[in-house]
PDB file of N, CA and C in Angstrom:
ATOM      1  N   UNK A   1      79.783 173.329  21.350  1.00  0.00           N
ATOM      2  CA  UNK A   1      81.018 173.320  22.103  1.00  0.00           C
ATOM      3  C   UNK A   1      81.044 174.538  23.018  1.00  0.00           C
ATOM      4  N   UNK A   2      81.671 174.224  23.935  1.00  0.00           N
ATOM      5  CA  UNK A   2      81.603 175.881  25.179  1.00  0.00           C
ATOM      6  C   UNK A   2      82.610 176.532  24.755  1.00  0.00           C
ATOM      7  N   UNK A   3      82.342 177.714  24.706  1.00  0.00           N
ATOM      8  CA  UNK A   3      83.540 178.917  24.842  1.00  0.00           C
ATOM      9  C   UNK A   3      84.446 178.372  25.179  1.00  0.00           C
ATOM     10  N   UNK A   4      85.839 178.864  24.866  1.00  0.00           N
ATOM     11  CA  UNK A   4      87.051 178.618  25.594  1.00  0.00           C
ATOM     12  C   UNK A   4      87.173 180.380  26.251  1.00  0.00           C
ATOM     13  N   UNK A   5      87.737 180.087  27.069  1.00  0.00           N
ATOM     14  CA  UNK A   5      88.679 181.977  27.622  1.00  0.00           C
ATOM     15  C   UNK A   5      90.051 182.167  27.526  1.00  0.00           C
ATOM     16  N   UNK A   6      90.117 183.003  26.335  1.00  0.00           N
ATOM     17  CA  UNK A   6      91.436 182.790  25.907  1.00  0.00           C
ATOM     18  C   UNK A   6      91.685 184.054  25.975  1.00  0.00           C
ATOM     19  N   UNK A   7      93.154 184.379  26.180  1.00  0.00           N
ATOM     20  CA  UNK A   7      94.054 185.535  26.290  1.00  0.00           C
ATOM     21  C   UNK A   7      93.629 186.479  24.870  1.00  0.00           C
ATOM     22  N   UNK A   8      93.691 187.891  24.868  1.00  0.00           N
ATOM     23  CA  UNK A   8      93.645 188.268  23.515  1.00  0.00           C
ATOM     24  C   UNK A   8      94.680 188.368  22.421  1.00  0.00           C
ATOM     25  N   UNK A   9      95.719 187.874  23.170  1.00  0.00           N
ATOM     26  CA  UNK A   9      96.567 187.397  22.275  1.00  0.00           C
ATOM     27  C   UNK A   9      97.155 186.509  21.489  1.00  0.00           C
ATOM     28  N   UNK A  10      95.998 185.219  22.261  1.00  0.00           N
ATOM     29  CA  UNK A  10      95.519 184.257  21.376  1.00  0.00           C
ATOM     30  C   UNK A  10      95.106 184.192  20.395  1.00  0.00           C
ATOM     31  N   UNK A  11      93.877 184.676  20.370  1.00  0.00           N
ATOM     32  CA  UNK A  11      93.069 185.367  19.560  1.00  0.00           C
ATOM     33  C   UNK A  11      93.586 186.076  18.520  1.00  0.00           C
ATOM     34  N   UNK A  12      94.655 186.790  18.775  1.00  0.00           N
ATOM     35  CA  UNK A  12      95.197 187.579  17.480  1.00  0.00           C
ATOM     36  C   UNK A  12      96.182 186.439  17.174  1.00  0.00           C
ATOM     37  N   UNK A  13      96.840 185.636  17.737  1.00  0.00           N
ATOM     38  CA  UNK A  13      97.860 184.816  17.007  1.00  0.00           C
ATOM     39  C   UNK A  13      96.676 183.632  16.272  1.00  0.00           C
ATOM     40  N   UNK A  14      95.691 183.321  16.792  1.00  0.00           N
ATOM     41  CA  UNK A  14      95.132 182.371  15.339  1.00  0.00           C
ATOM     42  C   UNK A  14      94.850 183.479  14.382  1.00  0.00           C
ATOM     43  N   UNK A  15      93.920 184.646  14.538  1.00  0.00           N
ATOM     44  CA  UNK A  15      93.818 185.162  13.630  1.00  0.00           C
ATOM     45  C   UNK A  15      95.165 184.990  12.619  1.00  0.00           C
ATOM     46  N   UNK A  16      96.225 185.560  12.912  1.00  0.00           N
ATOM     47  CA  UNK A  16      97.540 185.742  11.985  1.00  0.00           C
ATOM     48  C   UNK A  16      97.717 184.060  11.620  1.00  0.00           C
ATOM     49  N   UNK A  17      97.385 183.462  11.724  1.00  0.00           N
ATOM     50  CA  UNK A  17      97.979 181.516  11.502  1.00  0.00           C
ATOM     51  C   UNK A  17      96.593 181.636  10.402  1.00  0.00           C
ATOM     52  N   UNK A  18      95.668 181.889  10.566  1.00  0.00           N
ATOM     53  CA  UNK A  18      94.172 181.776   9.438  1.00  0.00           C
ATOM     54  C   UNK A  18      94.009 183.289   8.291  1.00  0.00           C
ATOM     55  N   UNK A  19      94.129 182.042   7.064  1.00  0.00           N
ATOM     56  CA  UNK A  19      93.682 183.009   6.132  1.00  0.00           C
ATOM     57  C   UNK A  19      92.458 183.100   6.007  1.00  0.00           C
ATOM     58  N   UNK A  20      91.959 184.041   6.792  1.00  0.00           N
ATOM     59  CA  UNK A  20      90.074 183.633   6.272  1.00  0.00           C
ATOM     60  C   UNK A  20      89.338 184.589   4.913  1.00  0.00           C
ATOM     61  N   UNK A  21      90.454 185.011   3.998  1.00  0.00           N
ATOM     62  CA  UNK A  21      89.840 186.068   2.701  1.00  0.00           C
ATOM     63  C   UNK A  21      89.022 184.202   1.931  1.00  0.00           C
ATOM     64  N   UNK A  22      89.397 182.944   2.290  1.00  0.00           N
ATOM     65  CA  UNK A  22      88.698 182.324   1.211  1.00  0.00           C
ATOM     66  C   UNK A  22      87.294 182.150   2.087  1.00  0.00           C
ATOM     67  N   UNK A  23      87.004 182.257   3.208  1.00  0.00           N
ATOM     68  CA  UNK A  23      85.526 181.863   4.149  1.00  0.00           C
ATOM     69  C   UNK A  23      84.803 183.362   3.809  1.00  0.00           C
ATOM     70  N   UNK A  24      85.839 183.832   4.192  1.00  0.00           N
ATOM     71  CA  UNK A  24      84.943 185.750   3.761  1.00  0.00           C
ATOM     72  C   UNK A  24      84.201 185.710   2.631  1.00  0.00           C
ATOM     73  N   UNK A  25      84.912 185.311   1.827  1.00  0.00           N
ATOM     74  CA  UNK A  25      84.446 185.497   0.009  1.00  0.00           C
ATOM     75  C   UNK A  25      83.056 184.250  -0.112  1.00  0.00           C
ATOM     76  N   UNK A  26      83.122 183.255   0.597  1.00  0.00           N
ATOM     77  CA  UNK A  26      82.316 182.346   0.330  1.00  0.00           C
ATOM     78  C   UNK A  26      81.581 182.695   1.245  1.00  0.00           C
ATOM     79  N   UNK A  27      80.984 183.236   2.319  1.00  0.00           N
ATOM     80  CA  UNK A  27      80.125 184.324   3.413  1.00  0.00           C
ATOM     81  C   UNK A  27      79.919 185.361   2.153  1.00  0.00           C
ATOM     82  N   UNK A  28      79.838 185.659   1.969  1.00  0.00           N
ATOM     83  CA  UNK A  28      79.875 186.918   1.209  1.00  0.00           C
ATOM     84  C   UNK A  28      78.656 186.534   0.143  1.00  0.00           C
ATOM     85  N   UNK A  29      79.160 185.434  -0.501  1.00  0.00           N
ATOM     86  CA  UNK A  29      78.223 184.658  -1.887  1.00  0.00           C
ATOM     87  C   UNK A  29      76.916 184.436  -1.181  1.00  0.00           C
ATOM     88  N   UNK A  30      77.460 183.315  -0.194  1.00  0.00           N
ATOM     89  CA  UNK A  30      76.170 182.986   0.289  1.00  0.00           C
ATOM     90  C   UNK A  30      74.970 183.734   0.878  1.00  0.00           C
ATOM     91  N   UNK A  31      75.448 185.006   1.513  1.00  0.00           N
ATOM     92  CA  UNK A  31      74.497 185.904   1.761  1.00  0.00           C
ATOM     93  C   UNK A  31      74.021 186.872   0.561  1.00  0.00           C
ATOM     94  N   UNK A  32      74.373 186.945  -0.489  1.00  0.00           N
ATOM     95  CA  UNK A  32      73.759 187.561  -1.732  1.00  0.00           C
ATOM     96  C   UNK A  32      72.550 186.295  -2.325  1.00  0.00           C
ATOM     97  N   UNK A  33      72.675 185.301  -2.162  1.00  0.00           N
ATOM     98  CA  UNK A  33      71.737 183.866  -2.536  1.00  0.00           C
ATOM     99  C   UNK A  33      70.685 184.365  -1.960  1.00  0.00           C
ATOM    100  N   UNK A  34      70.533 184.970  -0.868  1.00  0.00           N
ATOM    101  CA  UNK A  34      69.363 185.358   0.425  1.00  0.00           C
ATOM    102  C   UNK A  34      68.359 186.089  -0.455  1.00  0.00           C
ATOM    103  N   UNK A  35      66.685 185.986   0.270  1.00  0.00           N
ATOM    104  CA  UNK A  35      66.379 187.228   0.141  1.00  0.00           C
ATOM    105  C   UNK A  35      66.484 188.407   0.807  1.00  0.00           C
ATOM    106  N   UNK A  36      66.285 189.779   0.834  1.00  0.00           N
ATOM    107  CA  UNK A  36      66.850 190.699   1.372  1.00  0.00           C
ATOM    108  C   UNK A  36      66.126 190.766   2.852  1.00  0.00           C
ATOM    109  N   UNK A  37      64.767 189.993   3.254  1.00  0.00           N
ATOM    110  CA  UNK A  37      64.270 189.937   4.400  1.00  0.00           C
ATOM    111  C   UNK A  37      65.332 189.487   5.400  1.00  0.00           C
ATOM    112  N   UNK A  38      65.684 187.853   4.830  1.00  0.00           N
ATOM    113  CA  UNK A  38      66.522 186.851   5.300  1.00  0.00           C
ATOM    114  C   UNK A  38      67.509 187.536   5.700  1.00  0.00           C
ATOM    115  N   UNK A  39      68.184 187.960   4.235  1.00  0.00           N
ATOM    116  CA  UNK A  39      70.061 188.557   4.907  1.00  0.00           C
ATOM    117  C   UNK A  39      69.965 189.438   5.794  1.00  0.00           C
ATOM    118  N   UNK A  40      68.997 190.947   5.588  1.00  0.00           N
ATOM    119  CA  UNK A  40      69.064 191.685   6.675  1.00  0.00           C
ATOM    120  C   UNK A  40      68.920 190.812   8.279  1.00  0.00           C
ATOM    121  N   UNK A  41      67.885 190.107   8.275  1.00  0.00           N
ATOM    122  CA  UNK A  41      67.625 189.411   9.702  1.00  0.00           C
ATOM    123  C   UNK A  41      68.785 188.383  10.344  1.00  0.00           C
ATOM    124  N   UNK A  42      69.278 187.987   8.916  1.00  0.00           N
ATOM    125  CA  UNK A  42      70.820 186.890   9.445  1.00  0.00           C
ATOM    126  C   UNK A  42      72.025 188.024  10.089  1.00  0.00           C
ATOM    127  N   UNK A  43      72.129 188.720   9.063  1.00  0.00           N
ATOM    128  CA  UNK A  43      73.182 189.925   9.624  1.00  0.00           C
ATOM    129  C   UNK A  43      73.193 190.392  10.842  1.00  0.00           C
ATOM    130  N   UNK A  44      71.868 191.013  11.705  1.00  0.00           N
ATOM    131  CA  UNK A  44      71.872 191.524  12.713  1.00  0.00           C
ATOM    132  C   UNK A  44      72.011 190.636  13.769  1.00  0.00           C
ATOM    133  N   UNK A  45      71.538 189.194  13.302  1.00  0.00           N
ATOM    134  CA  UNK A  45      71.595 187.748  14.461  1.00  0.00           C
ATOM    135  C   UNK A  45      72.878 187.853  14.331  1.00  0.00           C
ATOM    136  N   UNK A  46      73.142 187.579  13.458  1.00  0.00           N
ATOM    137  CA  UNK A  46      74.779 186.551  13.674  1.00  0.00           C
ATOM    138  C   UNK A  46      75.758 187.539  13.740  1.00  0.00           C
ATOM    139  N   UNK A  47      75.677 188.631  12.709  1.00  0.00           N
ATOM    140  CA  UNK A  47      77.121 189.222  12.676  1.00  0.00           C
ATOM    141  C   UNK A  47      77.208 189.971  13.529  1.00  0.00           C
ATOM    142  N   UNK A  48      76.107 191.002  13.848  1.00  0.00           N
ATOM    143  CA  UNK A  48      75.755 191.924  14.831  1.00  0.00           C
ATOM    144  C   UNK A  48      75.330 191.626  16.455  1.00  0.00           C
ATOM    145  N   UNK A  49      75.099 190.219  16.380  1.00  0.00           N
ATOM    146  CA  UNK A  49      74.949 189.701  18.033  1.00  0.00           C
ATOM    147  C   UNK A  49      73.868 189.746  18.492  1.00  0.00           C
ATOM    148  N   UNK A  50      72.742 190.205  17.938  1.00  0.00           N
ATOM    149  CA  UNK A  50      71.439 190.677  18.326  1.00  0.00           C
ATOM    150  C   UNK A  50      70.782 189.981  18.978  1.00  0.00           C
ATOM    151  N   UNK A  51      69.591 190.086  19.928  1.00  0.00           N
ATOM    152  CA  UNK A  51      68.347 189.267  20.250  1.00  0.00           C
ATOM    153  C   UNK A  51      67.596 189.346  19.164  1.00  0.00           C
ATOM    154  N   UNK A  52      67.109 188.283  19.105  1.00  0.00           N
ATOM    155  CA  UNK A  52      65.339 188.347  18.228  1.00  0.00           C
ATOM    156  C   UNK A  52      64.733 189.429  18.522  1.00  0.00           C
ATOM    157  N   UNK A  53      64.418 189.824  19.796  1.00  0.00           N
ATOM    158  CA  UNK A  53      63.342 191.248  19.957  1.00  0.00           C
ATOM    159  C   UNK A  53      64.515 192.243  19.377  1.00  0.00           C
ATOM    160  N   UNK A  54      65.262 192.383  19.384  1.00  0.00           N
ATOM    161  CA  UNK A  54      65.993 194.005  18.738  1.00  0.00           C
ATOM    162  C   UNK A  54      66.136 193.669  17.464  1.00  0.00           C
ATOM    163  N   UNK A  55      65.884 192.705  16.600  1.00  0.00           N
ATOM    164  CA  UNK A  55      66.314 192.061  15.331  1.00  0.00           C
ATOM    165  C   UNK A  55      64.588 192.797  14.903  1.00  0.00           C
ATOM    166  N   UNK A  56      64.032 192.125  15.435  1.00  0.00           N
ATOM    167  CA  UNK A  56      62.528 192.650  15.018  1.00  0.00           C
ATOM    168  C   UNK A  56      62.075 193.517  15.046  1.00  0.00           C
ATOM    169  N   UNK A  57      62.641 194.770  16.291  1.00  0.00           N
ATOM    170  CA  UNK A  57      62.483 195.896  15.911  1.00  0.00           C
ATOM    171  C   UNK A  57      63.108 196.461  14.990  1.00  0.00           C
ATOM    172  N   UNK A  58      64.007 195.800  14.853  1.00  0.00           N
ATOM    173  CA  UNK A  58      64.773 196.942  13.713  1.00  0.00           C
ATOM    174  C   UNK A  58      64.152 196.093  12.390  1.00  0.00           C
ATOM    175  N   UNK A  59      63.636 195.886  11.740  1.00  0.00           N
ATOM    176  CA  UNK A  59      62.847 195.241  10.887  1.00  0.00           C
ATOM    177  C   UNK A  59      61.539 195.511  10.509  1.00  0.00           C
ATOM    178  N   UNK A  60      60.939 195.553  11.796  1.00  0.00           N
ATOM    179  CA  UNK A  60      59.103 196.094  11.986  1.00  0.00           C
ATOM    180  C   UNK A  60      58.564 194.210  11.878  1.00  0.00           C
ATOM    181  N   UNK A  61      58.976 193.777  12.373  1.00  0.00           N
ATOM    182  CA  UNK A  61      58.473 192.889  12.367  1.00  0.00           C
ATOM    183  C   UNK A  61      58.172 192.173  13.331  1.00  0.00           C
ATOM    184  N   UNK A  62      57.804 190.976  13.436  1.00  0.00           N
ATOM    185  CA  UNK A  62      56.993 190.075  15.051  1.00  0.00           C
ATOM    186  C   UNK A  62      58.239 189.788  15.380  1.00  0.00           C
ATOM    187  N   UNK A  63      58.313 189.091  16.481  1.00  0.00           N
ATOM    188  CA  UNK A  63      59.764 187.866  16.955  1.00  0.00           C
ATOM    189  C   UNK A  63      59.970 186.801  16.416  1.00  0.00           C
ATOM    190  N   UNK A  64      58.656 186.139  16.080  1.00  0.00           N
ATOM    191  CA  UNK A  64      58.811 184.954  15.284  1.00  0.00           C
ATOM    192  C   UNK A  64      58.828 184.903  14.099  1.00  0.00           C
ATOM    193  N   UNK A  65      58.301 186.454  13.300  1.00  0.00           N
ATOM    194  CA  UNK A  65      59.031 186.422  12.045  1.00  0.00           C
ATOM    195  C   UNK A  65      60.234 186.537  11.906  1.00  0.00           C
ATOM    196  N   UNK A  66      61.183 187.432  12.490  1.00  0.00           N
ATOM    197  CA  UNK A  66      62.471 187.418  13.173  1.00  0.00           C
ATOM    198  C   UNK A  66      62.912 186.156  12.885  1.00  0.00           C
ATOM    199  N   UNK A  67      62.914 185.406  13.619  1.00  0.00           N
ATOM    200  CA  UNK A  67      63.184 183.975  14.042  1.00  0.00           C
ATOM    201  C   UNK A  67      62.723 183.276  12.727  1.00  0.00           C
ATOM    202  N   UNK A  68      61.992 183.086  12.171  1.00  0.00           N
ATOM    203  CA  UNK A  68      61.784 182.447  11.050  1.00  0.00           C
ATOM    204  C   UNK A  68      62.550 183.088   9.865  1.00  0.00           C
ATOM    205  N   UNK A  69      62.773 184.009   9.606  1.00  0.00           N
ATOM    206  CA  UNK A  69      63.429 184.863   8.239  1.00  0.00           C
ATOM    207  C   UNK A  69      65.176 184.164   9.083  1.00  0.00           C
ATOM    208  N   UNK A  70      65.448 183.794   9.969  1.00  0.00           N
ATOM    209  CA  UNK A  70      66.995 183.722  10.306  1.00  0.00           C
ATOM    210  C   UNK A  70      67.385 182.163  10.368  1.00  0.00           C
ATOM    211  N   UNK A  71      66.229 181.050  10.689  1.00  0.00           N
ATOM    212  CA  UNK A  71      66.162 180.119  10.420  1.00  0.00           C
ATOM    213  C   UNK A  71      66.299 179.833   8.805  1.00  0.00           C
ATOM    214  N   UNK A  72      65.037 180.096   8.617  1.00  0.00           N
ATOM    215  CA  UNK A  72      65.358 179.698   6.811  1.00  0.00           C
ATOM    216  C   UNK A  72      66.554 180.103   6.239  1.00  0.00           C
ATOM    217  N   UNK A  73      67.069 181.478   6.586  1.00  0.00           N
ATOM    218  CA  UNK A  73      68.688 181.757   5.524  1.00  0.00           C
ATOM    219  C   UNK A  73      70.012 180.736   6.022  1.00  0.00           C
ATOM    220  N   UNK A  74      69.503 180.048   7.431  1.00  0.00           N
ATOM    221  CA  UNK A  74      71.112 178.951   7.633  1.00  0.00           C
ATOM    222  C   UNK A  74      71.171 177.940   6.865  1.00  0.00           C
TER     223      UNK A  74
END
């Protein structure tokens, strides 16, 4: 789905309409299931915004291991 561009006060009024402590807690589980290659490499993709090449440097690793350790943890 495309972005929408929404006011930031949108944004804070769903926030306040969504309880998200039950998605947090179940995010939370599911990334302890990981191995620690995986979660570190999911974390910096997803939560942190990263490219693959800065994911891999910060790792020591190739791009496509990168990319493969972030595939397998979805």
């Amino acid at each position: 789905m495309p972005e929408r561009d929404l006011p930031s006060e949108d944004y804070e009024r769903i926030e306040d309409l969504v309880d998200f402590a039950p998605l947090k807690e179940a995010l939370t589980e599911a990334l302890e299931t990981l191995s620690e290659d995986q979660r570190d490499a999911t974390r910096l993709r997803v939560i942190d915004g990263l490219g693959y090449s800065e994911v891999a440097d910060r790792l020591g690793c190739s791009e496509d291991n990168a990319r493969q350790r972030v595939s397998r943890s979805l």
